[in-house]
PDB file of N, CA and C in Angstrom:
ATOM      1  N   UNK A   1      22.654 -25.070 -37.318  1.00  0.00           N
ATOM      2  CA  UNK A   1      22.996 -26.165 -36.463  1.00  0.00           C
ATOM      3  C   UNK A   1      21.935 -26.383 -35.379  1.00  0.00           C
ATOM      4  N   UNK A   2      21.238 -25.230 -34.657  1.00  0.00           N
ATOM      5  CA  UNK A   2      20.440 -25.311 -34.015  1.00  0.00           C
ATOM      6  C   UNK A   2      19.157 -25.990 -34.244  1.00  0.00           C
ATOM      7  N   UNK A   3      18.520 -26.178 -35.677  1.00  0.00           N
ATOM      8  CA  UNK A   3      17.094 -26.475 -36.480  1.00  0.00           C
ATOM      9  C   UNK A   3      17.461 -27.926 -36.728  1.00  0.00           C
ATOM     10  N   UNK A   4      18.727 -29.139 -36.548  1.00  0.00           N
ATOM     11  CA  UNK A   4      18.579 -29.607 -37.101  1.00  0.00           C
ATOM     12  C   UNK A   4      17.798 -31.081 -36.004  1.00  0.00           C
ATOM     13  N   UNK A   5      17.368 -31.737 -36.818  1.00  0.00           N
ATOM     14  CA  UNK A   5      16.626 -32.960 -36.325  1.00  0.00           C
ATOM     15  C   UNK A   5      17.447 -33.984 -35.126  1.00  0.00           C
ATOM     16  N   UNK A   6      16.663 -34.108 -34.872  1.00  0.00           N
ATOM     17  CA  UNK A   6      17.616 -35.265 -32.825  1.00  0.00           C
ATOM     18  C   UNK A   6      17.147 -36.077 -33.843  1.00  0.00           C
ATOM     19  N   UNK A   7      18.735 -36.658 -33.919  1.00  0.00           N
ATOM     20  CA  UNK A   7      18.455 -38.454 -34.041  1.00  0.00           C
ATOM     21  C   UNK A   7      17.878 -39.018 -33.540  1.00  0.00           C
ATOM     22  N   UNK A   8      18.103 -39.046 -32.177  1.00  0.00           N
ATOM     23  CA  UNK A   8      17.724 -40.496 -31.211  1.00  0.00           C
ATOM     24  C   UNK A   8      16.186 -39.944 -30.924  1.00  0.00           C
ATOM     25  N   UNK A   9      15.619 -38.785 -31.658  1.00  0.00           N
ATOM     26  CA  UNK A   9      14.192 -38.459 -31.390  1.00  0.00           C
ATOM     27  C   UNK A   9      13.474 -39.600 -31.511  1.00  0.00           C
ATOM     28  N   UNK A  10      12.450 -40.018 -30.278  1.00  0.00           N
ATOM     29  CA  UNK A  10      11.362 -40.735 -31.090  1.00  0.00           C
ATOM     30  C   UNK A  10      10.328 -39.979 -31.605  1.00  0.00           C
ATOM     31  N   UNK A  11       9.391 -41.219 -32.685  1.00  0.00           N
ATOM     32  CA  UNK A  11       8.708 -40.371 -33.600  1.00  0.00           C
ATOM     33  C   UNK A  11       7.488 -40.372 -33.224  1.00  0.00           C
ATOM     34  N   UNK A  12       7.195 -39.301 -33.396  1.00  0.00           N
ATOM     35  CA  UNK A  12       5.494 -39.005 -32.938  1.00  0.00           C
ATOM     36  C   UNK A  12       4.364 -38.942 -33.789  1.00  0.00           C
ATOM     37  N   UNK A  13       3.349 -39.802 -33.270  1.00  0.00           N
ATOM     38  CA  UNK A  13       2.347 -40.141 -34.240  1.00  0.00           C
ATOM     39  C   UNK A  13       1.124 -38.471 -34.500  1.00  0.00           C
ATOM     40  N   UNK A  14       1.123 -38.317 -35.710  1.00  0.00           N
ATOM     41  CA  UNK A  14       0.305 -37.084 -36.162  1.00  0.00           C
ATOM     42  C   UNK A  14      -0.633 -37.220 -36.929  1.00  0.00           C
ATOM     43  N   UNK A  15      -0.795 -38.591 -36.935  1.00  0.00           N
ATOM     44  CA  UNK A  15      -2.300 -38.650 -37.785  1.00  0.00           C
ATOM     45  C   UNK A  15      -3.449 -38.882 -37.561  1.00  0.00           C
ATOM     46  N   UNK A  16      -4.648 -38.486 -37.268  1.00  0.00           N
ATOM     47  CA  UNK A  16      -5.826 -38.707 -36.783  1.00  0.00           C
ATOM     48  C   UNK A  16      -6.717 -38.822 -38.032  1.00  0.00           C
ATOM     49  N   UNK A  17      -7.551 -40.380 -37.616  1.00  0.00           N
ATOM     50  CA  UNK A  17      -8.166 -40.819 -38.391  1.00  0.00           C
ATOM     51  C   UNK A  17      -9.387 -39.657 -38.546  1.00  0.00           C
ATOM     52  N   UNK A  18     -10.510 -39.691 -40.025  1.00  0.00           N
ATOM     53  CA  UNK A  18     -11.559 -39.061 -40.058  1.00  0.00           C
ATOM     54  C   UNK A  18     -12.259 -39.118 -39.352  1.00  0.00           C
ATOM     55  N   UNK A  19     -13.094 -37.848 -38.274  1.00  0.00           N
ATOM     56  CA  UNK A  19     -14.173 -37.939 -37.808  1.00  0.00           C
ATOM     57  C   UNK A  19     -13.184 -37.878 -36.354  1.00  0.00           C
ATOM     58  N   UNK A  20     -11.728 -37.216 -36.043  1.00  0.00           N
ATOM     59  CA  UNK A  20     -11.610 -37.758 -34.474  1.00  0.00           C
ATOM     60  C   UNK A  20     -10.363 -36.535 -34.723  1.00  0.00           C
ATOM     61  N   UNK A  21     -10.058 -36.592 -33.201  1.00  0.00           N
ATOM     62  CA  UNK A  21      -8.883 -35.215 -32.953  1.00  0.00           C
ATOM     63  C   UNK A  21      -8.417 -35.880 -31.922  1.00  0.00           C
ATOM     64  N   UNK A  22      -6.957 -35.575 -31.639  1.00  0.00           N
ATOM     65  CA  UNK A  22      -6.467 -35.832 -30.648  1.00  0.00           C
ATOM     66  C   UNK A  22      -6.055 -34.538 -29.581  1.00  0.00           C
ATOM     67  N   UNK A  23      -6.705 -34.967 -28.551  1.00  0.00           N
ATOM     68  CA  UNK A  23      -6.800 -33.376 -27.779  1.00  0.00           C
ATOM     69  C   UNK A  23      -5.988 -34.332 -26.369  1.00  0.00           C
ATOM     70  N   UNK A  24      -4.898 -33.406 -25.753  1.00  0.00           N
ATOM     71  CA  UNK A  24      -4.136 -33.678 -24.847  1.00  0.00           C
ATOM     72  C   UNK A  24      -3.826 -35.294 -24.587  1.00  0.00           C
ATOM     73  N   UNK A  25      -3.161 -36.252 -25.591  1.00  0.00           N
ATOM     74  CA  UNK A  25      -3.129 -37.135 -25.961  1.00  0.00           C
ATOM     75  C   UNK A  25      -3.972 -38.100 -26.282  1.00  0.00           C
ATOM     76  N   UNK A  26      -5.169 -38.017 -25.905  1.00  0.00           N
ATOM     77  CA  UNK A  26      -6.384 -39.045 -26.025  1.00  0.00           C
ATOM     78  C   UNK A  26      -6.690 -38.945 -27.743  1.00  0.00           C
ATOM     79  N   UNK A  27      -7.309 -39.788 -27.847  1.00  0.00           N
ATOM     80  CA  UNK A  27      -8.007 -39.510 -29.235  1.00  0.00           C
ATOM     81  C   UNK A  27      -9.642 -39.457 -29.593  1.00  0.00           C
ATOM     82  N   UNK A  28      -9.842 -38.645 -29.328  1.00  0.00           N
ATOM     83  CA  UNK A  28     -11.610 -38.214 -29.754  1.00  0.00           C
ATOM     84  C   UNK A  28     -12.507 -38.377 -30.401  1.00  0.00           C
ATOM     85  N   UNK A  29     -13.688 -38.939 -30.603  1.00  0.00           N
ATOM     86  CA  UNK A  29     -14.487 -39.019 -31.937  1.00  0.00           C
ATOM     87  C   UNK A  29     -14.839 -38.002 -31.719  1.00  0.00           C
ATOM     88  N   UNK A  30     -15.110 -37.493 -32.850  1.00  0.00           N
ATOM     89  CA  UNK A  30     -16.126 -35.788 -33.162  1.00  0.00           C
ATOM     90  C   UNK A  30     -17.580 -36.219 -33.551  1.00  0.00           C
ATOM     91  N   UNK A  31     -18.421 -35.711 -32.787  1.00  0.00           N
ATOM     92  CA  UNK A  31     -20.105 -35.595 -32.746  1.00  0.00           C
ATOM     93  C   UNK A  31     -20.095 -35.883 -34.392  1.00  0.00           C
ATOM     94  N   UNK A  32     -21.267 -36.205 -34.909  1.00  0.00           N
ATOM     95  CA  UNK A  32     -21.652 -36.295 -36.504  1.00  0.00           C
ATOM     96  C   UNK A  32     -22.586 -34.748 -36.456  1.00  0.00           C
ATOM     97  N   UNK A  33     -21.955 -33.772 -37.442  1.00  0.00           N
ATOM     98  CA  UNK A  33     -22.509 -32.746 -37.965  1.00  0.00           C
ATOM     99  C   UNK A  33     -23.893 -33.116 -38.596  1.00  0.00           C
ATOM    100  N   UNK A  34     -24.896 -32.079 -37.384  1.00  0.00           N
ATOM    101  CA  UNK A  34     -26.147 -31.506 -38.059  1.00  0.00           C
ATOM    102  C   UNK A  34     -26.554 -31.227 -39.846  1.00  0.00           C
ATOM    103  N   UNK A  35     -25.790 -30.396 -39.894  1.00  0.00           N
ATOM    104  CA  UNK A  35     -25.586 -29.840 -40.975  1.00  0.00           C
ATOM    105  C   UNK A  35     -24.766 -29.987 -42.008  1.00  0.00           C
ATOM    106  N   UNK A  36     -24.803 -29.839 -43.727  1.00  0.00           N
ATOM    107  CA  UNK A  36     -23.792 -29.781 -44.445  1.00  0.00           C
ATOM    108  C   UNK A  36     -23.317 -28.890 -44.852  1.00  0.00           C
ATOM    109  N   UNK A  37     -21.948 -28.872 -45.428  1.00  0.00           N
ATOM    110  CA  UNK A  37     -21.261 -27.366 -45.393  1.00  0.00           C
ATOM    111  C   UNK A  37     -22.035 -26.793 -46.282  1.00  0.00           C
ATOM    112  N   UNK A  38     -22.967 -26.908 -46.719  1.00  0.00           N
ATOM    113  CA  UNK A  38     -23.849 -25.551 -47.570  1.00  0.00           C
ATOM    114  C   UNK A  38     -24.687 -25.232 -46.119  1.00  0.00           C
ATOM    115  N   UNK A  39     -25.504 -26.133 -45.424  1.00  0.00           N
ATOM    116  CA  UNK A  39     -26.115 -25.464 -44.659  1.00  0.00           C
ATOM    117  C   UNK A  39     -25.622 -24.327 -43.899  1.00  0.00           C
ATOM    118  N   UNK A  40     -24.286 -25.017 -43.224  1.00  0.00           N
ATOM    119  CA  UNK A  40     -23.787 -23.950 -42.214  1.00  0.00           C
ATOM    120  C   UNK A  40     -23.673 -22.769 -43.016  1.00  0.00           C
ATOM    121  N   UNK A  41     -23.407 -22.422 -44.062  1.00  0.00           N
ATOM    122  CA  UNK A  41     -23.356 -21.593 -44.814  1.00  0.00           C
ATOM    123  C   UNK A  41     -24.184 -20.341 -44.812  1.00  0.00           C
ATOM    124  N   UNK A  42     -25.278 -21.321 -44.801  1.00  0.00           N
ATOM    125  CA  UNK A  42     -26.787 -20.459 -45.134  1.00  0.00           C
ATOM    126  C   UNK A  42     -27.025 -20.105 -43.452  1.00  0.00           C
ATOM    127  N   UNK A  43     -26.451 -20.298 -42.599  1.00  0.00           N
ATOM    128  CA  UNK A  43     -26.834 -20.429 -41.328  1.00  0.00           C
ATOM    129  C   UNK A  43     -26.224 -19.108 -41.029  1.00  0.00           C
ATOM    130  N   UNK A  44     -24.902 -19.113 -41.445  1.00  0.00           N
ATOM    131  CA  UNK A  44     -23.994 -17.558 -41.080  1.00  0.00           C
ATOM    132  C   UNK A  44     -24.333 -16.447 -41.816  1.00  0.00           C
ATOM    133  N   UNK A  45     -25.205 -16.486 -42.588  1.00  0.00           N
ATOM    134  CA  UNK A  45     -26.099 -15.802 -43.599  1.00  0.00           C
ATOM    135  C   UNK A  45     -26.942 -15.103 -42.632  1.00  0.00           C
ATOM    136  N   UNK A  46     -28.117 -15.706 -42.040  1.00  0.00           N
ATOM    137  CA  UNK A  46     -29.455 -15.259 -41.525  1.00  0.00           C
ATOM    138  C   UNK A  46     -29.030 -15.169 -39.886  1.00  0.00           C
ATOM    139  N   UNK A  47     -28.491 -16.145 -39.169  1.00  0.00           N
ATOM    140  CA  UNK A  47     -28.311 -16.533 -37.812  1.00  0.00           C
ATOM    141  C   UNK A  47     -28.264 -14.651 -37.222  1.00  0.00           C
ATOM    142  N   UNK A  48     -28.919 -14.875 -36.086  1.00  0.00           N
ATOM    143  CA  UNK A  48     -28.165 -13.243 -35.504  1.00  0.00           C
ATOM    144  C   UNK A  48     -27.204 -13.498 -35.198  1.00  0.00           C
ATOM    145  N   UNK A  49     -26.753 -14.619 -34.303  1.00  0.00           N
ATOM    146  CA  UNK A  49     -24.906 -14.699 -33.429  1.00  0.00           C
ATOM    147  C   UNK A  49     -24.224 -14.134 -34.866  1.00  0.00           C
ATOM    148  N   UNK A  50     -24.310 -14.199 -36.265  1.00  0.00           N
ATOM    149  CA  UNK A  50     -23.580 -13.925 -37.371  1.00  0.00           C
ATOM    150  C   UNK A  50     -23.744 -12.855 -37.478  1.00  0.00           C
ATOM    151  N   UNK A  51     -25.108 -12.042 -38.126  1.00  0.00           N
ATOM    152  CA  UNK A  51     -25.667 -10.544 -38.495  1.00  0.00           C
ATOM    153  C   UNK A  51     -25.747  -9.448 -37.806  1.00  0.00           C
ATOM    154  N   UNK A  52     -26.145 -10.587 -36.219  1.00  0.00           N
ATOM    155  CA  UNK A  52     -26.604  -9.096 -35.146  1.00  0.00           C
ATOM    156  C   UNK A  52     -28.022  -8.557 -35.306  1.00  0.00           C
ATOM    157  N   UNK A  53     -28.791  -9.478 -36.327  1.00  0.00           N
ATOM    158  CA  UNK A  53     -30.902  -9.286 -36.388  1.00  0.00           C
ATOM    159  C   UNK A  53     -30.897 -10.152 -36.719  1.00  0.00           C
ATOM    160  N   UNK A  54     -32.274  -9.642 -36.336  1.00  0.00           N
ATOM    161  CA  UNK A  54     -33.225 -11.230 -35.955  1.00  0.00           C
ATOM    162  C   UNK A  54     -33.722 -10.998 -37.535  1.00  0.00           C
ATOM    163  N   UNK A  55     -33.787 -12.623 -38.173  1.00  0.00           N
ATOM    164  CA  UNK A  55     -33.859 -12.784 -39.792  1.00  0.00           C
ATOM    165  C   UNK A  55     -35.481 -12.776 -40.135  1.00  0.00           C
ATOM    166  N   UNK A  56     -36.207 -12.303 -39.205  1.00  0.00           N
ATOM    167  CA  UNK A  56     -37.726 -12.297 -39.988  1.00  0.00           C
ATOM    168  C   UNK A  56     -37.736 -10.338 -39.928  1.00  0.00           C
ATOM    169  N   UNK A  57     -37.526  -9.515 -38.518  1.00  0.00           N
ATOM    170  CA  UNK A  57     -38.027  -8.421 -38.487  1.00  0.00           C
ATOM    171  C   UNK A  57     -36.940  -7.491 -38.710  1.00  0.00           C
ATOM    172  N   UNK A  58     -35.724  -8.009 -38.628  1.00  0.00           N
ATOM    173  CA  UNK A  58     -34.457  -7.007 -38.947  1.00  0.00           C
ATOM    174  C   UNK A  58     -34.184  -6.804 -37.191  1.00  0.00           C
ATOM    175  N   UNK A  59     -35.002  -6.850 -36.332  1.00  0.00           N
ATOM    176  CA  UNK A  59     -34.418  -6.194 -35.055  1.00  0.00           C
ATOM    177  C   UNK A  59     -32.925  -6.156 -34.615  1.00  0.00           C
ATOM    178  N   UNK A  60     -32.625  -5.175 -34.411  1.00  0.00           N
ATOM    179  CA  UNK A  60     -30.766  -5.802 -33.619  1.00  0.00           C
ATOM    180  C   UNK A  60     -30.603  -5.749 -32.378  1.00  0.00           C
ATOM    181  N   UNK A  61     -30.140  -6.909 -32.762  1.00  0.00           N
ATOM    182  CA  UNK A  61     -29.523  -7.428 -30.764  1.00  0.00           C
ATOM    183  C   UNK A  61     -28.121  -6.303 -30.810  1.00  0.00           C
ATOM    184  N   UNK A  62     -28.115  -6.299 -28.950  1.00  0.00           N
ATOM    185  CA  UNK A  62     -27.335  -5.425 -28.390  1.00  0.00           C
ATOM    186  C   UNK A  62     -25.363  -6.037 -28.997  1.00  0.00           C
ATOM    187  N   UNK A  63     -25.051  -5.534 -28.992  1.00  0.00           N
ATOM    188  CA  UNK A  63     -23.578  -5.733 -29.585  1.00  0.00           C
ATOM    189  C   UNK A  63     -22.633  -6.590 -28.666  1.00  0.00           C
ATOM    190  N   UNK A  64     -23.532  -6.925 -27.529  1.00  0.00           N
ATOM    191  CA  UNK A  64     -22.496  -7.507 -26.105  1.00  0.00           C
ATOM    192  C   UNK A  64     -22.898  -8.863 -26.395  1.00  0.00           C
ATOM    193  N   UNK A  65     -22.351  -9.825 -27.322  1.00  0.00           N
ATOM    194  CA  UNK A  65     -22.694 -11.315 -27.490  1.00  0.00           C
ATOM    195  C   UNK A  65     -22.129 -12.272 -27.325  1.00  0.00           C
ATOM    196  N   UNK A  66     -20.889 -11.734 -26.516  1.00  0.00           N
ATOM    197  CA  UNK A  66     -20.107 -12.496 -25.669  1.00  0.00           C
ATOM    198  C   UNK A  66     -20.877 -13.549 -24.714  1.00  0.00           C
ATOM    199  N   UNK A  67     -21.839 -12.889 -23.552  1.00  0.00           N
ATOM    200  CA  UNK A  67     -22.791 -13.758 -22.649  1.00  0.00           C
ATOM    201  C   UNK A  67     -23.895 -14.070 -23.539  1.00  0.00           C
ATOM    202  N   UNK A  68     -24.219 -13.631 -24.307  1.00  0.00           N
ATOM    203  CA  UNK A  68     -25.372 -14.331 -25.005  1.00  0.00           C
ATOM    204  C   UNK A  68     -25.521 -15.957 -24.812  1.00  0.00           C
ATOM    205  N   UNK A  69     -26.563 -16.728 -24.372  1.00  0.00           N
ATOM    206  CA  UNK A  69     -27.126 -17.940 -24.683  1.00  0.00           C
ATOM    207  C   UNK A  69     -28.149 -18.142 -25.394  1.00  0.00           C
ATOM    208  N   UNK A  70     -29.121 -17.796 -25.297  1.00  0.00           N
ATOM    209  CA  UNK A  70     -30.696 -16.964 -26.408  1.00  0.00           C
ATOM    210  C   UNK A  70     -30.429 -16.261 -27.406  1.00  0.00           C
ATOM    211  N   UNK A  71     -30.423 -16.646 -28.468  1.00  0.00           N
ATOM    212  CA  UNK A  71     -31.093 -15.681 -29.599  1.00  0.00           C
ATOM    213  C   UNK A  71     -32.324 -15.302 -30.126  1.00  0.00           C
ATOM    214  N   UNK A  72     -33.199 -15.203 -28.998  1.00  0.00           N
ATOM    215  CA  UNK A  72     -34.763 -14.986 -29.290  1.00  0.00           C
ATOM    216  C   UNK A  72     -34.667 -13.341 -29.735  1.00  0.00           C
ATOM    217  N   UNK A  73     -35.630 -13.090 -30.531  1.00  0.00           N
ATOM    218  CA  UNK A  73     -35.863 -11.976 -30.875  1.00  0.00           C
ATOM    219  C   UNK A  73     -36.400 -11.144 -29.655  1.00  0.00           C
ATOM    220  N   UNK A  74     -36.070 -10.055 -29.353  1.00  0.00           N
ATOM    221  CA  UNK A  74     -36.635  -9.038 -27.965  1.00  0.00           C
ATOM    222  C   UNK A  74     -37.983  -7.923 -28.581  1.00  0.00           C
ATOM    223  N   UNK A  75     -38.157  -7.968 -29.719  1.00  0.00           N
ATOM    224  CA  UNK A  75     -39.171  -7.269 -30.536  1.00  0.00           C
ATOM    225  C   UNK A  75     -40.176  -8.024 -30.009  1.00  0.00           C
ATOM    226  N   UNK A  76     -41.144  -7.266 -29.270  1.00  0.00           N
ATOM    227  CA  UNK A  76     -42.464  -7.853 -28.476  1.00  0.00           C
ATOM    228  C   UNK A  76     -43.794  -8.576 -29.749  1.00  0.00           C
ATOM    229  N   UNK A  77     -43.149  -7.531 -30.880  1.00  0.00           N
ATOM    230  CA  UNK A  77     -44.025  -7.620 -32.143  1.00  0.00           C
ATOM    231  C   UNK A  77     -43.728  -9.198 -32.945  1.00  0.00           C
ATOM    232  N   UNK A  78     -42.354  -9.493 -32.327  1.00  0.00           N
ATOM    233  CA  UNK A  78     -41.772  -9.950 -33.877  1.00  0.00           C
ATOM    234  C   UNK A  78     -42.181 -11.731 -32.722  1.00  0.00           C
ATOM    235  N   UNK A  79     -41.670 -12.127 -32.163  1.00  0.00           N
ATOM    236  CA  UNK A  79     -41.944 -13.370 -31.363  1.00  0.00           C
ATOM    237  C   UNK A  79     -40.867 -14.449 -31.756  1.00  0.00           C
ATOM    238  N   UNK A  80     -39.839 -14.291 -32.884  1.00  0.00           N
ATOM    239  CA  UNK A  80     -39.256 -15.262 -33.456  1.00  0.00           C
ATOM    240  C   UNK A  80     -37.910 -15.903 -32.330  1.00  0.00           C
ATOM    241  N   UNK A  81     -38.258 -17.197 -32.052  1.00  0.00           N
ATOM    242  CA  UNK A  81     -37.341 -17.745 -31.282  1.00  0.00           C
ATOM    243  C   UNK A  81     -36.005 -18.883 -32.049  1.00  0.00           C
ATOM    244  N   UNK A  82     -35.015 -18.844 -31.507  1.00  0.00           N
ATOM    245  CA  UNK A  82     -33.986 -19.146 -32.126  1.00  0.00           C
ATOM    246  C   UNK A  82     -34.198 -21.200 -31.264  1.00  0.00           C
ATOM    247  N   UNK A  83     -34.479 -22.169 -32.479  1.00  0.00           N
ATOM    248  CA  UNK A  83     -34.594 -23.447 -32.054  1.00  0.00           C
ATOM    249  C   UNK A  83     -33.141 -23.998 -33.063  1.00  0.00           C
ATOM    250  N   UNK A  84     -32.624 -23.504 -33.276  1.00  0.00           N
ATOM    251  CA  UNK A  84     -31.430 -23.983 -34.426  1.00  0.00           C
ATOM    252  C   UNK A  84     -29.607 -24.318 -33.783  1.00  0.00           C
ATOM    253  N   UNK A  85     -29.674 -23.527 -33.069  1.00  0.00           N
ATOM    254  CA  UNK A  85     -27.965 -23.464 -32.198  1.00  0.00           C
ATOM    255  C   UNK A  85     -27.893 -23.933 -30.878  1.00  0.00           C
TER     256      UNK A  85
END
């Protein structure tokens, strides 16, 4: 008896067109993706924010990647800077 549906409910709209979200009633367009879902793919593959090394020398970043903003490589040898995220 408790689960069942209010009549006099009004009805609430739940559909958001492609490409948009509705966040705290407004309705949003969403940015146009960089990438296609194969890329991102290949991205969580090599990326350090994914692996935790840097994809040319293997180096590993410190495990605290919570504050991270940079994913430059810290290997003085290796030089590889992150232009992708």
């Amino acid at each position: 008896m408790d689960f069942r549906e209010d009549p006099n409910a009004k009805a609430v709209e739940v559909w958001e067109p492609e490409g948009a979200t509705y966040y705290n009633g407004e309705l949003i367009l969403q940015p146009r993706q960089r990438w296609t879902p194969e890329q991102q793919l290949e991205l969580i593959d090599w990326h350090p924010m994914f692996s935790g090394k840097c994809p040319l020398c293997r180096y590993e970043f410190d495990r605290d990647w919570s504050a991270r903003v940079h994913w430059d490589c810290q290997n003085p040898e290796c030089g590889w800077m992150d232009d992708t995220v």
